[in-house]
N, C-alpha and C. Protein backbone atom coordinates (compact mmCIF):
# COMPACT_ATOMS: atom_id res chain seq x y z
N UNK A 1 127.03 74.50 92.77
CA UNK A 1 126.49 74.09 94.05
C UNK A 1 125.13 74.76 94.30
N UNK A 2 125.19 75.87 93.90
CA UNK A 2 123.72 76.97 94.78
C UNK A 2 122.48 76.08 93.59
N UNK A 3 123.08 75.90 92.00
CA UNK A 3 121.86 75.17 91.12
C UNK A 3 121.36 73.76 91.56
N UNK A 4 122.21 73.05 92.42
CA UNK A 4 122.12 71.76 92.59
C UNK A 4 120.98 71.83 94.33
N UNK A 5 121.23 72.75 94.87
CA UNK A 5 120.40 73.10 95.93
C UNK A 5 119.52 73.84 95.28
N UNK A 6 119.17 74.78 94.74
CA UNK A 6 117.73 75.00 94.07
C UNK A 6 117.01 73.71 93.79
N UNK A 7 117.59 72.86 92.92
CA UNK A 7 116.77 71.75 91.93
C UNK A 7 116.77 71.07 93.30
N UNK A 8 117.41 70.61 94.28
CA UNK A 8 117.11 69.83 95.17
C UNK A 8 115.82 70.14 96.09
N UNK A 9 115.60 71.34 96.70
CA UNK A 9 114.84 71.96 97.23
C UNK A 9 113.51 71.89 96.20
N UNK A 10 113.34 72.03 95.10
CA UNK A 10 111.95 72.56 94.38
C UNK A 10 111.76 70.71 94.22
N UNK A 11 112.70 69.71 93.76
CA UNK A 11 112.46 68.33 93.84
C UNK A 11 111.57 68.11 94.93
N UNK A 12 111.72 69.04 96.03
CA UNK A 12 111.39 68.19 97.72
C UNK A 12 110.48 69.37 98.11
N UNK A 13 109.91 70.08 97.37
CA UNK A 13 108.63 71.41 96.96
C UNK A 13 107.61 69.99 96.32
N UNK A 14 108.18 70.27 95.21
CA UNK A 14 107.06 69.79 94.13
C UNK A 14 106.49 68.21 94.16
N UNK A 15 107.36 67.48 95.24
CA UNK A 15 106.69 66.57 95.86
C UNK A 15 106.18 66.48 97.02
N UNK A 16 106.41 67.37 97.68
CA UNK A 16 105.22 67.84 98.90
C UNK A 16 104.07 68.31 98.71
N UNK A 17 104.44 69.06 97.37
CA UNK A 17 102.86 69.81 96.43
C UNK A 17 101.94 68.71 96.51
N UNK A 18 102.82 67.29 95.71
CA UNK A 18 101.88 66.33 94.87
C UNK A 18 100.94 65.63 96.33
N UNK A 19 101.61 66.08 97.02
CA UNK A 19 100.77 64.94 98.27
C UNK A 19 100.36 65.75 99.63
N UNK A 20 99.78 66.98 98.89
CA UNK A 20 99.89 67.96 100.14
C UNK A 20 99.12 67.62 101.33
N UNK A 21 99.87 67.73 102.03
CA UNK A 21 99.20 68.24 103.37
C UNK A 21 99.79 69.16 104.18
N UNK A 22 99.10 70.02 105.04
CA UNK A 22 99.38 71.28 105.40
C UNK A 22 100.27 70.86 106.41
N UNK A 23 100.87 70.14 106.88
CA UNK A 23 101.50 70.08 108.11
C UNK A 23 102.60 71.08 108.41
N UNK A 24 102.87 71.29 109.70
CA UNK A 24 103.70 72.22 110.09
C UNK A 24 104.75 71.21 110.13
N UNK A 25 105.00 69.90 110.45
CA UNK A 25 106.18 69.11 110.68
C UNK A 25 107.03 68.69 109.37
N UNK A 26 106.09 68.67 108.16
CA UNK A 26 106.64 68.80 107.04
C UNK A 26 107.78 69.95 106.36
N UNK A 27 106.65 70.97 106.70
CA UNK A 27 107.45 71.84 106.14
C UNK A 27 108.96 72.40 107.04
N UNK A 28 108.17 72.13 108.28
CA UNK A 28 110.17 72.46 109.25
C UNK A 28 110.99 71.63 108.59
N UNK A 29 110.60 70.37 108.09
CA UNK A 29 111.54 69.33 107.71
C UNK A 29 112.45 70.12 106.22
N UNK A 30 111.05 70.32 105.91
CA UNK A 30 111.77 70.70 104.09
C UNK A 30 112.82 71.90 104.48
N UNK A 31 112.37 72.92 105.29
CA UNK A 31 113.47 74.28 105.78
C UNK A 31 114.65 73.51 106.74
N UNK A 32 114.41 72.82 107.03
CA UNK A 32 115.58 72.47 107.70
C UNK A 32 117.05 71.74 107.00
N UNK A 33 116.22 71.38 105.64
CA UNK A 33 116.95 70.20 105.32
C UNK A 33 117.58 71.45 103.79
N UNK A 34 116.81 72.47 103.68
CA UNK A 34 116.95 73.90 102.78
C UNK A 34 118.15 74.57 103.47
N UNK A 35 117.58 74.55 105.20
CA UNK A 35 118.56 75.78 105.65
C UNK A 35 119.80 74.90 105.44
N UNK A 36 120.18 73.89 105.54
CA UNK A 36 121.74 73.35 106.05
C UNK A 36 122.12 73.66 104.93
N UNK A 37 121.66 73.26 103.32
CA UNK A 37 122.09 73.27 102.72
C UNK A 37 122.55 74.92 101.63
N UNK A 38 121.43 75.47 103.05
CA UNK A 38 121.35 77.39 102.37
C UNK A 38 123.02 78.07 103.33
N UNK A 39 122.86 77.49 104.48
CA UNK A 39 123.97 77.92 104.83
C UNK A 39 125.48 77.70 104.53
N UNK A 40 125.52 76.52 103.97
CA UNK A 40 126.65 76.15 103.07
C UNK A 40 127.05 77.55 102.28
N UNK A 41 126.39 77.35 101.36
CA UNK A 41 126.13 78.48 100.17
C UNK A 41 126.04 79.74 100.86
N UNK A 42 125.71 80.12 101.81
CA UNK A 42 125.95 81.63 102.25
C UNK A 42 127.27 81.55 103.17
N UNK A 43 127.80 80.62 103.75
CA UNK A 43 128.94 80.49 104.21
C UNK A 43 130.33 80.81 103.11
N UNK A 44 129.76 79.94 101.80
CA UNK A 44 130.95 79.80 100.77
C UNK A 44 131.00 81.57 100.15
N UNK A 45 129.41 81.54 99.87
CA UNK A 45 129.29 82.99 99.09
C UNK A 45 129.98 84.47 99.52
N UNK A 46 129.23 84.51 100.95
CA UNK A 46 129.38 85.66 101.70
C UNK A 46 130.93 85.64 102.33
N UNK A 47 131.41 84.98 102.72
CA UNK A 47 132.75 84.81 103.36
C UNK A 47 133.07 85.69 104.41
N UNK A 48 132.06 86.44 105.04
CA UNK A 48 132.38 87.47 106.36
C UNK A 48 133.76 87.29 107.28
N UNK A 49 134.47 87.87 107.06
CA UNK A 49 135.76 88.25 107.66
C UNK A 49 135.92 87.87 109.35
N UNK A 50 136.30 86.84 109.72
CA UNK A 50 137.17 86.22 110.74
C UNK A 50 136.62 87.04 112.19
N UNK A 51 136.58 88.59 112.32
CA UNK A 51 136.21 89.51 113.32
C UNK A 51 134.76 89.63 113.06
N UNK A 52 134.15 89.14 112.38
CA UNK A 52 132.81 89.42 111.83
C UNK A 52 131.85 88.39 111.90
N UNK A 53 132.44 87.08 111.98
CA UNK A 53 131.61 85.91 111.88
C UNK A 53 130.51 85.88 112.56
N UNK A 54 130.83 85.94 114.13
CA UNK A 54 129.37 85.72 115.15
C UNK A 54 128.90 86.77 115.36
N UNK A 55 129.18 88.05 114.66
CA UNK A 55 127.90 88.89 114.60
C UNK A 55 127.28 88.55 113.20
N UNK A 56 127.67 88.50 112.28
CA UNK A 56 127.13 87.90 111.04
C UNK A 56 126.10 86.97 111.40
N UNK A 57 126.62 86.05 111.94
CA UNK A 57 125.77 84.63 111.57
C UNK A 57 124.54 84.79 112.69
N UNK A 58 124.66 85.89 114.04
CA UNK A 58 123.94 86.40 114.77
C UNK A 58 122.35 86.78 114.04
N UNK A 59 122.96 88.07 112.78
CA UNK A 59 122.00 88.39 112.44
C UNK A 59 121.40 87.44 111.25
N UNK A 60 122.47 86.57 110.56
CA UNK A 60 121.79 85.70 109.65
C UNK A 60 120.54 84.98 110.09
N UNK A 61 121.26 84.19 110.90
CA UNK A 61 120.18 83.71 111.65
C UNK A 61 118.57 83.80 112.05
N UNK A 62 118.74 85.17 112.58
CA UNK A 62 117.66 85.84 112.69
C UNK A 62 116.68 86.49 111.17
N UNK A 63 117.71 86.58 110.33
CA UNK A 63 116.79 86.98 109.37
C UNK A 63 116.24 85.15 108.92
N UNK A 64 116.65 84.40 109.06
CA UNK A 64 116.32 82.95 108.28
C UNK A 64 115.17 82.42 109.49
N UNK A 65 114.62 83.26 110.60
CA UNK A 65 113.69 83.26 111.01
C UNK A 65 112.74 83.67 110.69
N UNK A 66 112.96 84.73 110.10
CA UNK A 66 111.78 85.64 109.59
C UNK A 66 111.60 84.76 108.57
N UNK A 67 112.09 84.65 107.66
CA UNK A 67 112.58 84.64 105.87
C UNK A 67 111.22 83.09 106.18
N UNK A 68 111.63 81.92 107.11
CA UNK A 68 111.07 80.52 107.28
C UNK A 68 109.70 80.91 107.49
N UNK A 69 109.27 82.15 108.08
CA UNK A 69 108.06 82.21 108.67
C UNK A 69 107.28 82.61 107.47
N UNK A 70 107.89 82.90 106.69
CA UNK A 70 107.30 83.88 105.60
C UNK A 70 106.96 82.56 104.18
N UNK A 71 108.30 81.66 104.41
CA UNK A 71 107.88 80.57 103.13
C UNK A 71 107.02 79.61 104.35
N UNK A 72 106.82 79.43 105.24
CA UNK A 72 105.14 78.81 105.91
C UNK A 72 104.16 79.61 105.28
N UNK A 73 103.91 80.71 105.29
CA UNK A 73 103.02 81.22 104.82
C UNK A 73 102.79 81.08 103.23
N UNK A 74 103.80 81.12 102.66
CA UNK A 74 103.89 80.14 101.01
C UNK A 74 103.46 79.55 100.30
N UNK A 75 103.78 78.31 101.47
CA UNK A 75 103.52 77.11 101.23
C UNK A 75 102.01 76.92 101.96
N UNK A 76 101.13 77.95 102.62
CA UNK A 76 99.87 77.45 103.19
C UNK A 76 99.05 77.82 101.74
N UNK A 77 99.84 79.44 101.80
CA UNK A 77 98.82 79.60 99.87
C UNK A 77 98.98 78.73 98.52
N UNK A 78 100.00 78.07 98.83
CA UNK A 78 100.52 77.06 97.97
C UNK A 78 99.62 75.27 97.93
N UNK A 79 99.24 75.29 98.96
CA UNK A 79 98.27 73.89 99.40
C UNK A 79 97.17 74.66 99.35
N UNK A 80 96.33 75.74 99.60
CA UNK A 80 95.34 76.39 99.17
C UNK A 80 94.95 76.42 97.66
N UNK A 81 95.82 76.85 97.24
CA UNK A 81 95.66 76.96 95.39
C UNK A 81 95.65 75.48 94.91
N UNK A 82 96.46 74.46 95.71
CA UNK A 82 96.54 72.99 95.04
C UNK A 82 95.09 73.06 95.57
N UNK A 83 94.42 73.32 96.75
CA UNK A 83 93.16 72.63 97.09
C UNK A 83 91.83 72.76 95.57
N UNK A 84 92.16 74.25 95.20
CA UNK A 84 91.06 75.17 94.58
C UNK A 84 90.69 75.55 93.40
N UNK A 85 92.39 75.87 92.63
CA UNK A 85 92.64 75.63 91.44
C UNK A 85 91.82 75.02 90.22
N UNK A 86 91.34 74.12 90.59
CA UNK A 86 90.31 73.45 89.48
C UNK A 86 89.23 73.65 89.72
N UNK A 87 89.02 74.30 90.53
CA UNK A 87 87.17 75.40 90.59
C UNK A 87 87.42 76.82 90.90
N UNK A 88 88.59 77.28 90.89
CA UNK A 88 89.36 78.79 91.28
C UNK A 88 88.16 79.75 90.69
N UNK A 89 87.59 80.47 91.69
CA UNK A 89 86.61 81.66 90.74
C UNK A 89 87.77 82.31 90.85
N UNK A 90 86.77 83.82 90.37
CA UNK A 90 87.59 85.06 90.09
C UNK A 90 87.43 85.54 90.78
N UNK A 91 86.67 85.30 92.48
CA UNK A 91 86.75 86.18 93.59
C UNK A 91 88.21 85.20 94.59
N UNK A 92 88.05 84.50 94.08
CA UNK A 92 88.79 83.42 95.03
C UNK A 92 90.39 83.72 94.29
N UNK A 93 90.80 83.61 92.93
CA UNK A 93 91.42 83.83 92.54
C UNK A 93 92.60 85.48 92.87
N UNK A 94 91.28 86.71 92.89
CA UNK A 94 91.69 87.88 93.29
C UNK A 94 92.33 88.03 94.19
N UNK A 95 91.60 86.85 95.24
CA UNK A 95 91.37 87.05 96.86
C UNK A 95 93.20 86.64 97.24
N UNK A 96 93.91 85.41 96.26
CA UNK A 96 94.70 85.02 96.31
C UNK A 96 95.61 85.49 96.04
N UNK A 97 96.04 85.88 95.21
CA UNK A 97 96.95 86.60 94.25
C UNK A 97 97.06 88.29 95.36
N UNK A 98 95.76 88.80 95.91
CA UNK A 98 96.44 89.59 96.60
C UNK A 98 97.62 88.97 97.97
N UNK A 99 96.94 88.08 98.30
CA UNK A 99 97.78 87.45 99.12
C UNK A 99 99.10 87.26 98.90
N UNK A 100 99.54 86.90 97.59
CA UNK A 100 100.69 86.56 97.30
C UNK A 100 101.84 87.26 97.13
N UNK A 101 100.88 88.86 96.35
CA UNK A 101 101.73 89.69 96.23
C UNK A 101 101.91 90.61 97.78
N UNK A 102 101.33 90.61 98.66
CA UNK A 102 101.61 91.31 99.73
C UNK A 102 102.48 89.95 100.83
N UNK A 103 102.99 89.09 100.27
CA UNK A 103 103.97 88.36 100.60
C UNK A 103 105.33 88.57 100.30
N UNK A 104 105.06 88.54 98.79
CA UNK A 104 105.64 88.95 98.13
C UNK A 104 106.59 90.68 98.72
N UNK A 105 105.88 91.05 98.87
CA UNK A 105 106.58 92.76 99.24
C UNK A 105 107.28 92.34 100.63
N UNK A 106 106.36 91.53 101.66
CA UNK A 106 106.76 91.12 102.82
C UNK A 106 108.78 91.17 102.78
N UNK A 107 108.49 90.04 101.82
CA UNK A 107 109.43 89.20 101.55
C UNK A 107 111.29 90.06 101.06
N UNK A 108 110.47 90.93 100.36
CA UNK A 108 111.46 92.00 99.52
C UNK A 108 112.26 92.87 100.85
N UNK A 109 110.98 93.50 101.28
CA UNK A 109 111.01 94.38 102.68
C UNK A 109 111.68 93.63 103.74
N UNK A 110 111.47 92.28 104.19
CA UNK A 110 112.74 91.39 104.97
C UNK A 110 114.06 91.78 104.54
N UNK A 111 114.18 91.45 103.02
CA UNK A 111 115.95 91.30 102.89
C UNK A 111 116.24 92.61 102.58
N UNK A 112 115.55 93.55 102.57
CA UNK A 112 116.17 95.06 102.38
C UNK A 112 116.88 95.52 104.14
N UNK A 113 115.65 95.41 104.90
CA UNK A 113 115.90 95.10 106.39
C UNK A 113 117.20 94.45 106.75
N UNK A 114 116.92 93.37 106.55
CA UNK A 114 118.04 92.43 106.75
C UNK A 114 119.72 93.00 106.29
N UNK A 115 119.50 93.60 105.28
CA UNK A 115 120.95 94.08 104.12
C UNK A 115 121.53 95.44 105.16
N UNK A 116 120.56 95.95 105.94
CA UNK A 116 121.25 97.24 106.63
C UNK A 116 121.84 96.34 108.11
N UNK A 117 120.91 95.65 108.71
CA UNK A 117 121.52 95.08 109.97
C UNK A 117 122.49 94.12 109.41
N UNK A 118 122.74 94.00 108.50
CA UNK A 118 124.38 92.85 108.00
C UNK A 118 125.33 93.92 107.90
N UNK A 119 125.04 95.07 107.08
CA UNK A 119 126.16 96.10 107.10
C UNK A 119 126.78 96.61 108.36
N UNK A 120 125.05 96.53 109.07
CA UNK A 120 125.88 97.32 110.97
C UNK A 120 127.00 96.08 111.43
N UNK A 121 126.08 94.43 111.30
CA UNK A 121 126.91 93.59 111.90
C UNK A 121 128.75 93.02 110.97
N UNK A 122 128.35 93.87 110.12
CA UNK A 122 130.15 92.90 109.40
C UNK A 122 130.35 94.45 108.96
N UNK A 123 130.00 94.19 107.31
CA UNK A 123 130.33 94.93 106.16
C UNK A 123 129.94 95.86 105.24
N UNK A 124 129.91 96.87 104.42
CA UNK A 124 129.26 97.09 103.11
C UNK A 124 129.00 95.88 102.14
N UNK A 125 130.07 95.21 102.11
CA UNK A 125 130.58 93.97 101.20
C UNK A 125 129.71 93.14 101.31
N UNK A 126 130.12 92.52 102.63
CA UNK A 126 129.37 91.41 103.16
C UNK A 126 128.06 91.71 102.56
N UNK A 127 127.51 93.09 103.23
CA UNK A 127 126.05 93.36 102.96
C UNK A 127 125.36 93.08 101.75
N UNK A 128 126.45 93.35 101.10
CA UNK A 128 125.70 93.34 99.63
C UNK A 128 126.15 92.19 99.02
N UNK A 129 126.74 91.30 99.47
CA UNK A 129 127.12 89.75 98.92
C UNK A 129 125.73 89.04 99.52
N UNK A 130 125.49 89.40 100.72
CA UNK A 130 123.79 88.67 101.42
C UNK A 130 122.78 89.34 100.67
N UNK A 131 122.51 89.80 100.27
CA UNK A 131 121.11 90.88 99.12
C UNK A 131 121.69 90.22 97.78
N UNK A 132 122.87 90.01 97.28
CA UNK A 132 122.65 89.72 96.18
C UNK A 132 122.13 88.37 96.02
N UNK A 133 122.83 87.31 96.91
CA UNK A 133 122.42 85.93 96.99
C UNK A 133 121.02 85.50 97.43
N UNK A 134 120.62 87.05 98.24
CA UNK A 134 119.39 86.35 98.35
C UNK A 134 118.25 86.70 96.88
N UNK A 135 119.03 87.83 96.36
CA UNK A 135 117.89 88.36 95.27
C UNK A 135 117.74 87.06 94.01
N UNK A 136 119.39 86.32 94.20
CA UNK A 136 119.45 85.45 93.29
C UNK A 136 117.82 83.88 93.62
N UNK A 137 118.41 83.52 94.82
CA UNK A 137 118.09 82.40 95.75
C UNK A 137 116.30 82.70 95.21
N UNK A 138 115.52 83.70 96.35
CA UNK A 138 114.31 83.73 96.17
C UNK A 138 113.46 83.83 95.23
N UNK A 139 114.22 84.28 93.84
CA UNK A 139 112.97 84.59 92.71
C UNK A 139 113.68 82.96 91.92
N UNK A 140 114.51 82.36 92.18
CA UNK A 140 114.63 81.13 91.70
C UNK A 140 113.78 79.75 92.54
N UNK A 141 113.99 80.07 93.02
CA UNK A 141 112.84 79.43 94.34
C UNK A 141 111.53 79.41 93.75
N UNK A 142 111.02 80.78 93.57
CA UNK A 142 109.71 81.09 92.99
C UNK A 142 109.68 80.77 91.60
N UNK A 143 110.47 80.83 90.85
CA UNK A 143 110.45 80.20 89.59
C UNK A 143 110.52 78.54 89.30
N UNK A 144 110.97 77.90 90.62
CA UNK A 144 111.15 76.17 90.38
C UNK A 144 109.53 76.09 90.96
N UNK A 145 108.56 76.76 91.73
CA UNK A 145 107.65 76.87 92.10
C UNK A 145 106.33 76.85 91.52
N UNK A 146 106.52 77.81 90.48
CA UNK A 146 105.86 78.16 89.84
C UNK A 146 105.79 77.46 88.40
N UNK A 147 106.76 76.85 88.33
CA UNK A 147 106.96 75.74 87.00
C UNK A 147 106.43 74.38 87.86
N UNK A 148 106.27 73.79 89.09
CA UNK A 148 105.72 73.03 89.46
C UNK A 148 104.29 72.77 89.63
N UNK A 149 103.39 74.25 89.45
CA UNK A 149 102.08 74.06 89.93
C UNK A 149 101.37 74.17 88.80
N UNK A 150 99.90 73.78 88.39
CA UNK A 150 99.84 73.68 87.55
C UNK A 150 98.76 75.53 87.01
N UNK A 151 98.64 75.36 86.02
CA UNK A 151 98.21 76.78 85.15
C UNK A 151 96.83 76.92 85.54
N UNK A 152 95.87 78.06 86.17
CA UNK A 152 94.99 77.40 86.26
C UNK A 152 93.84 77.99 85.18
N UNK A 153 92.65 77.71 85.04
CA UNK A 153 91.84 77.76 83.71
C UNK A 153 90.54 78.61 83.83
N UNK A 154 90.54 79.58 83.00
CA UNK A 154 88.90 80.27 83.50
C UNK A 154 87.97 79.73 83.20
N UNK A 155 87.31 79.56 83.97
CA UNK A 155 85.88 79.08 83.75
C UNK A 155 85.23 79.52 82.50
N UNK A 156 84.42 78.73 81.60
CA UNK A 156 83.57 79.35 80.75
C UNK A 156 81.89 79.18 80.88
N UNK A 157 81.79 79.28 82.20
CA UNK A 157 80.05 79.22 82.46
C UNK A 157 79.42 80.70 82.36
């Protein structure tokens, strides 16, 4: 199930890539239509214990606020690089890639965050069933991502 929602999600990535436009109504669409199918999978995965649920899903929640705000920002460097890519200097290039990786940390630093307020709200367990799924989830994400865009080429002028 979680492979069939990856490939579904990067399917409905990598054709938003092909026809980008920056819209904000797009991309709520694509997270929306991600989250239902993310919460399945953290529902099945995590299984938070009966006394635990609505503080769980309290703080889930809230982290899949952050987590959405963070793949907007993604996906803006993501329609940026589709814009540039085929004239990408090496200041523009730098300029990017720092971007990505201080997303990147963003991103890490969320679900570390996130893994202590799940422990206050349920479990140890729980906690670490949400960090593992997400460690799984996000660098697969970034990998259906990153196999979608294309390589880009140094200049030889």
């Amino acid at each position: 199930m979680m492979k069939r929602m990856i490939m579904m999600f990067a399917g409905m990535f990598a054709a938003m890539f092909t026809y980008a436009q920056s819209d904000v109504e797009q991309v709520d669409l694509i997270q929306s239509i991600y989250g239902i199918e993310k919460k399945a999978i953290v529902e099945e995965f995590i299984q938070p214990k009966v006394e635990n649920r609505v503080p769980f899903w309290e703080v889930y929640d809230a982290y899949e606020v952050e987590r959405k705000a963070l793949g907007k920002e993604r996906f803006d460097l993501l329609i940026e690089f589709g814009e540039k890519f085929e004239n990408l200097s090496n200041e523009e290039a730098d300029a990017w890639m720092k971007e990505v990786i201080s997303l990147g940390k963003r991103q890490n630093k969320l679900v570390d965050t996130y893994y202590n307020k799940v422990k206050k709200a349920s479990s140890p367990i729980v906690a670490m069933r949400f960090y593992m799924l997400e460690a799984y989830l996000l660098p697969a994400n970034r990998y259906e991502i990153l196999d979608a865009i294309p390589f880009p080429e140094e200049s030889h002028e």
